[in-house]
N, C-alpha and C. Protein backbone atom coordinates (compact mmCIF):
# COMPACT_ATOMS: atom_id res chain seq x y z
N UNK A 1 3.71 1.85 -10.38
CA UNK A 1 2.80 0.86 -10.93
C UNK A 1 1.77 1.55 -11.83
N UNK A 2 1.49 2.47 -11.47
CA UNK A 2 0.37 3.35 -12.57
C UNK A 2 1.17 4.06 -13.76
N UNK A 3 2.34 4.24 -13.20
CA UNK A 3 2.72 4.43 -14.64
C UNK A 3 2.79 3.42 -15.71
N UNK A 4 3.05 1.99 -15.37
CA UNK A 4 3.22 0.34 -16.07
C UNK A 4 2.02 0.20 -15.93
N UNK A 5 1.22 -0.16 -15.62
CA UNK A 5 -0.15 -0.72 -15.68
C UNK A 5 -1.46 0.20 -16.59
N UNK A 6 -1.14 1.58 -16.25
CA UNK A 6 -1.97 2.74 -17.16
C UNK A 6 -1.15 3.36 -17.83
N UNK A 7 -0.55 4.75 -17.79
CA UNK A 7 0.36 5.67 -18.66
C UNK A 7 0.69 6.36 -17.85
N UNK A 8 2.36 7.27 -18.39
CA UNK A 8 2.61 8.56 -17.59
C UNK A 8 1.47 9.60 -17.67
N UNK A 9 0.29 9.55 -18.09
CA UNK A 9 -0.60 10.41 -17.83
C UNK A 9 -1.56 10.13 -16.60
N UNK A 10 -1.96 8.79 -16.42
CA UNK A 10 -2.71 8.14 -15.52
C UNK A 10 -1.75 9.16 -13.93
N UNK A 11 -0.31 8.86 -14.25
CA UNK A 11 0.32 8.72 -13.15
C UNK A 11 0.52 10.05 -12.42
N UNK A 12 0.83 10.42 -13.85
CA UNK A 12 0.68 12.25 -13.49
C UNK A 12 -0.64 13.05 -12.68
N UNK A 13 -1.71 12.62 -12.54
CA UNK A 13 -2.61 12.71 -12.70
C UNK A 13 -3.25 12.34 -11.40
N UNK A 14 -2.44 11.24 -10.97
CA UNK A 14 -2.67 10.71 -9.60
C UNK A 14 -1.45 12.03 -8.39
N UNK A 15 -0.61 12.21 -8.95
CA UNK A 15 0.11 13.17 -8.11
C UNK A 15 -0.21 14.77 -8.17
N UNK A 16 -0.96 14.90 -9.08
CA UNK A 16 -1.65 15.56 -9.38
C UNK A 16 -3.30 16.22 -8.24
N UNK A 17 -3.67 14.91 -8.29
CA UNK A 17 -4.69 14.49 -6.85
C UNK A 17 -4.27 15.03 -5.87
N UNK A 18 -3.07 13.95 -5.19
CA UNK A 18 -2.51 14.25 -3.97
C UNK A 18 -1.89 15.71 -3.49
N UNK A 19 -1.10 16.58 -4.75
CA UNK A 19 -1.02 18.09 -4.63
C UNK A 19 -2.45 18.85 -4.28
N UNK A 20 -3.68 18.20 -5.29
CA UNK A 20 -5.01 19.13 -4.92
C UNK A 20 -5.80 18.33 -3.62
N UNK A 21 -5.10 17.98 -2.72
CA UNK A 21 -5.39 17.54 -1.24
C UNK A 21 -6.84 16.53 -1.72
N UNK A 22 -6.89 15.82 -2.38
CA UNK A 22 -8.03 14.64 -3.19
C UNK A 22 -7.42 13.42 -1.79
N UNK A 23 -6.66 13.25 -2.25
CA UNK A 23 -5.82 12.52 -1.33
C UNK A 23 -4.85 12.82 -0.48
N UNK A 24 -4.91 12.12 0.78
CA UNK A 24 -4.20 12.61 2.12
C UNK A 24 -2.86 11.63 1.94
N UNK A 25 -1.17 12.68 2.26
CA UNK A 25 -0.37 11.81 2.27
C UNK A 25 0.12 11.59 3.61
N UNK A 26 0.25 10.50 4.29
CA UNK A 26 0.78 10.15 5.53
C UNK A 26 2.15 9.88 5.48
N UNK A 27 2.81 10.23 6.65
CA UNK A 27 4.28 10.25 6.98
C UNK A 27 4.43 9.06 7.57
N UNK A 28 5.76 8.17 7.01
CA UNK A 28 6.03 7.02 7.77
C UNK A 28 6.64 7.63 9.67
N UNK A 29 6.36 6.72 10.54
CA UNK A 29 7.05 7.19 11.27
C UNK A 29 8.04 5.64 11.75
N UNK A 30 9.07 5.60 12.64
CA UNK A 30 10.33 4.80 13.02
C UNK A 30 9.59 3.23 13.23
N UNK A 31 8.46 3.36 13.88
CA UNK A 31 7.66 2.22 14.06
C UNK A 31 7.40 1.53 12.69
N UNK A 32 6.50 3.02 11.79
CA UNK A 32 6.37 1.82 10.19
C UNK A 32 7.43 1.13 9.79
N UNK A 33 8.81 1.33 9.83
CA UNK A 33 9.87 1.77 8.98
C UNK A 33 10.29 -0.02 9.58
N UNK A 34 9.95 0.12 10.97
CA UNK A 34 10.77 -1.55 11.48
C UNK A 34 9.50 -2.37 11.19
N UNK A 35 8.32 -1.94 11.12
CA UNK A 35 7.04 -3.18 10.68
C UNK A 35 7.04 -3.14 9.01
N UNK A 36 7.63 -2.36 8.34
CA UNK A 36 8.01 -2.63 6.48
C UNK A 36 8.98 -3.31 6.57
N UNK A 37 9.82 -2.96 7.23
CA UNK A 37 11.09 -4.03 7.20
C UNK A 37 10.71 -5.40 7.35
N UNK A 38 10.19 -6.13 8.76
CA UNK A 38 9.60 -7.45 8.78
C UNK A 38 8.44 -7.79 7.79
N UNK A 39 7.56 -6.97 7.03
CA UNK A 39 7.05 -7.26 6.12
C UNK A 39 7.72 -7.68 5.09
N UNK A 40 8.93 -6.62 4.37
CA UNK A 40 9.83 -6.84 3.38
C UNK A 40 10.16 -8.39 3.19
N UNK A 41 10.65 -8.74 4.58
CA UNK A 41 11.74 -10.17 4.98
C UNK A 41 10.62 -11.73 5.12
N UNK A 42 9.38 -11.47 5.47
CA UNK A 42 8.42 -11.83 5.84
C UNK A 42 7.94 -12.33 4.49
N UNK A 43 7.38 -11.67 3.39
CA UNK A 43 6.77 -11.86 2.45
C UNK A 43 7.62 -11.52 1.04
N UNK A 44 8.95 -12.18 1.35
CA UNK A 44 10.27 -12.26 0.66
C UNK A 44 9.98 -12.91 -0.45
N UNK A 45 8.90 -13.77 -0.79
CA UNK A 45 8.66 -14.72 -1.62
C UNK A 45 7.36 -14.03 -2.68
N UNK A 46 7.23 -12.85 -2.66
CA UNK A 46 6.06 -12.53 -3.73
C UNK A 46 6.55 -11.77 -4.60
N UNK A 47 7.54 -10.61 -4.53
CA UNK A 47 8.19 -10.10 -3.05
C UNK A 47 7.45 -9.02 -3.20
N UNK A 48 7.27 -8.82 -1.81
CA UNK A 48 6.97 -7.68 -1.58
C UNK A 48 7.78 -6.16 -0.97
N UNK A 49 7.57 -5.31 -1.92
CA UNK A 49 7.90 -4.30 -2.08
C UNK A 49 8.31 -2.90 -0.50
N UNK A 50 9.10 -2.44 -0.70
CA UNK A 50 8.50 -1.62 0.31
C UNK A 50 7.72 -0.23 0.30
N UNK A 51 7.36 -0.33 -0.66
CA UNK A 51 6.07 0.60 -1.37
C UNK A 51 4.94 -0.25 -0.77
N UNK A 52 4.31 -1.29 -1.23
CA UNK A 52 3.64 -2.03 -0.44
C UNK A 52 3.60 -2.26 0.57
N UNK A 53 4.71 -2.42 1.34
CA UNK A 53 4.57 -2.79 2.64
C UNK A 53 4.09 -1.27 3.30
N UNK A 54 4.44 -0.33 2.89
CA UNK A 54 3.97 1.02 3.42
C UNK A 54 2.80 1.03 3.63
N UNK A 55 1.86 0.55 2.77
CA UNK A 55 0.93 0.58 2.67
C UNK A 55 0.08 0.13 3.72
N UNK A 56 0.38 -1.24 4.07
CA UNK A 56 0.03 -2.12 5.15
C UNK A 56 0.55 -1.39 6.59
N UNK A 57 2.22 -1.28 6.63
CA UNK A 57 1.98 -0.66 7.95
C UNK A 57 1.10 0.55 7.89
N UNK A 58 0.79 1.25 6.82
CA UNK A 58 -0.12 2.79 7.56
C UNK A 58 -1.25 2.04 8.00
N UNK A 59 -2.02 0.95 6.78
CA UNK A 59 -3.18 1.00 7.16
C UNK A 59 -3.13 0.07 8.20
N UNK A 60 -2.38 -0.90 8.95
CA UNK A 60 -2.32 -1.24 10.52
C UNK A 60 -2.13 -0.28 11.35
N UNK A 61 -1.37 0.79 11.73
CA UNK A 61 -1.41 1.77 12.32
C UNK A 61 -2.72 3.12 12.24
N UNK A 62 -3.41 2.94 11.08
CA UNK A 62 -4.70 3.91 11.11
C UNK A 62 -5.94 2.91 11.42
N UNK A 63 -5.52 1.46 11.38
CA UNK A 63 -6.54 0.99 11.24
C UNK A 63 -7.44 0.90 10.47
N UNK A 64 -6.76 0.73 9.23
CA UNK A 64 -8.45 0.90 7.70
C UNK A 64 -7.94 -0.39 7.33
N UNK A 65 -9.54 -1.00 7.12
CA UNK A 65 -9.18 -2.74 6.46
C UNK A 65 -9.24 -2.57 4.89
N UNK A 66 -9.61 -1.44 4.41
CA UNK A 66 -9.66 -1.67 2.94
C UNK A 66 -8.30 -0.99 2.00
N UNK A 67 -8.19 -1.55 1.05
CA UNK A 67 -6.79 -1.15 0.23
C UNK A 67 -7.45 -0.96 -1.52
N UNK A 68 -7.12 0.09 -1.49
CA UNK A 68 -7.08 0.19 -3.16
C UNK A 68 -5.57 0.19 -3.63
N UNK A 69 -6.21 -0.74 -4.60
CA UNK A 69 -4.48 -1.39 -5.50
C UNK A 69 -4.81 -2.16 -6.40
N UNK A 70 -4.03 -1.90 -7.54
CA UNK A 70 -3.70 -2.35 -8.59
C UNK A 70 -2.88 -3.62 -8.97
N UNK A 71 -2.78 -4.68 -7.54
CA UNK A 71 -1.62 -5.38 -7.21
C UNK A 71 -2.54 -6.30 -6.25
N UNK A 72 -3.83 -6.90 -6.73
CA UNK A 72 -4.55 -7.41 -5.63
C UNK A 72 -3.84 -8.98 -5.34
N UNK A 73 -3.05 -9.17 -6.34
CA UNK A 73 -2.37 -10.68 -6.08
C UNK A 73 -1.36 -10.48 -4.35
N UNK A 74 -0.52 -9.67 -4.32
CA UNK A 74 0.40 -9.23 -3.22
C UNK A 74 -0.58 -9.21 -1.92
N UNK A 75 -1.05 -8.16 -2.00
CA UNK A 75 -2.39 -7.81 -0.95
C UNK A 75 -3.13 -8.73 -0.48
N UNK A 76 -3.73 -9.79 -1.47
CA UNK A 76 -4.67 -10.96 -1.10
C UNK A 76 -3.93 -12.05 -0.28
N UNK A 77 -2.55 -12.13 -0.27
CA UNK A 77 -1.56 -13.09 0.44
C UNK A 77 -1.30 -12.32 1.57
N UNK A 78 -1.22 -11.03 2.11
CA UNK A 78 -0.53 -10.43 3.17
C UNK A 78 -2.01 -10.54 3.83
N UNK A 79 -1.32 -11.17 5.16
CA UNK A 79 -1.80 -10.91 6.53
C UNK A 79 -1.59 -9.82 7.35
N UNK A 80 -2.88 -8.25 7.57
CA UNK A 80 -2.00 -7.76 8.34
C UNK A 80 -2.22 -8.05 9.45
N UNK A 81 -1.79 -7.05 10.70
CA UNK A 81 -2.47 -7.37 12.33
C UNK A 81 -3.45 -6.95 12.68
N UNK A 82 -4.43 -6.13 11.99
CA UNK A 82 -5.46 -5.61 12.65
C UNK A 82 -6.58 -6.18 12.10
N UNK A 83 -6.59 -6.80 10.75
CA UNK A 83 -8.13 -7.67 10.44
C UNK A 83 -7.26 -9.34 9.95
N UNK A 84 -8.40 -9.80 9.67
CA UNK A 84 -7.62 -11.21 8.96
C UNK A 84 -6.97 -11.26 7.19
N UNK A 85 -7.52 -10.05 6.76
CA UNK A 85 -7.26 -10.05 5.40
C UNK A 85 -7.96 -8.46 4.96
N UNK A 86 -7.37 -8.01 4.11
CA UNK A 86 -7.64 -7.06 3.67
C UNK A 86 -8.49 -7.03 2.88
N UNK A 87 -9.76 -5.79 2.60
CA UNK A 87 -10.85 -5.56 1.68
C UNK A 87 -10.11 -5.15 0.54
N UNK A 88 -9.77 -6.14 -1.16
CA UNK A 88 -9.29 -5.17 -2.01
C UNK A 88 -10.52 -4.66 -2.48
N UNK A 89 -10.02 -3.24 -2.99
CA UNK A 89 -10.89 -2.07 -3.91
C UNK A 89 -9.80 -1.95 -5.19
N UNK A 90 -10.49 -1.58 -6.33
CA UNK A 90 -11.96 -2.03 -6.42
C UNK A 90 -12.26 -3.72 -6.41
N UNK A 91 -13.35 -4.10 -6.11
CA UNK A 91 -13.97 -5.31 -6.32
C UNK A 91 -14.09 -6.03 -6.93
């Protein structure tokens, strides 16, 4: 999405981050993998991605209500389980 929405530079740039430890990458584990799946099937109608849905199971499993994304239409419709709706960032 950052590459479509900004440029292959934006994008580069962001992986770029995540190599200089800016950002932390988390490992799905067997649990995310069956709560993306019912997300996938669940919110079949936006659709949602399973890039997205990753998203949601980490942050139900770490427990963080806020999401930065570029995709606040998807996000603003998903219910996860741990708050009633997600904080999008930015604002």
């Amino acid at each position: 999405m950052l590459g479509k929405l900004g440029s292959p530079k934006v994008e580069a740039g962001f992986l770029r981050s995540l190599e200089a430890g800016i950002f932390t990458l988390i490992e799905l584990t067997e649990t995310d993998l069956l709560r993306i799946a019912s997300l996938v099937e669940r919110y079949s109608d936006l659709p949602l991605g399973s890039a997205d849905a990753s998203v949601v199971a980490i942050a139900e499993r770490l427990r963080i209500p806020e999401v930065l994304t570029l995709d606040a239409r998807d996000f603003s419709v998903v219910r996860p389980a741990h708050v009633p709706a997600f904080v999008l960032l930015p604002a």
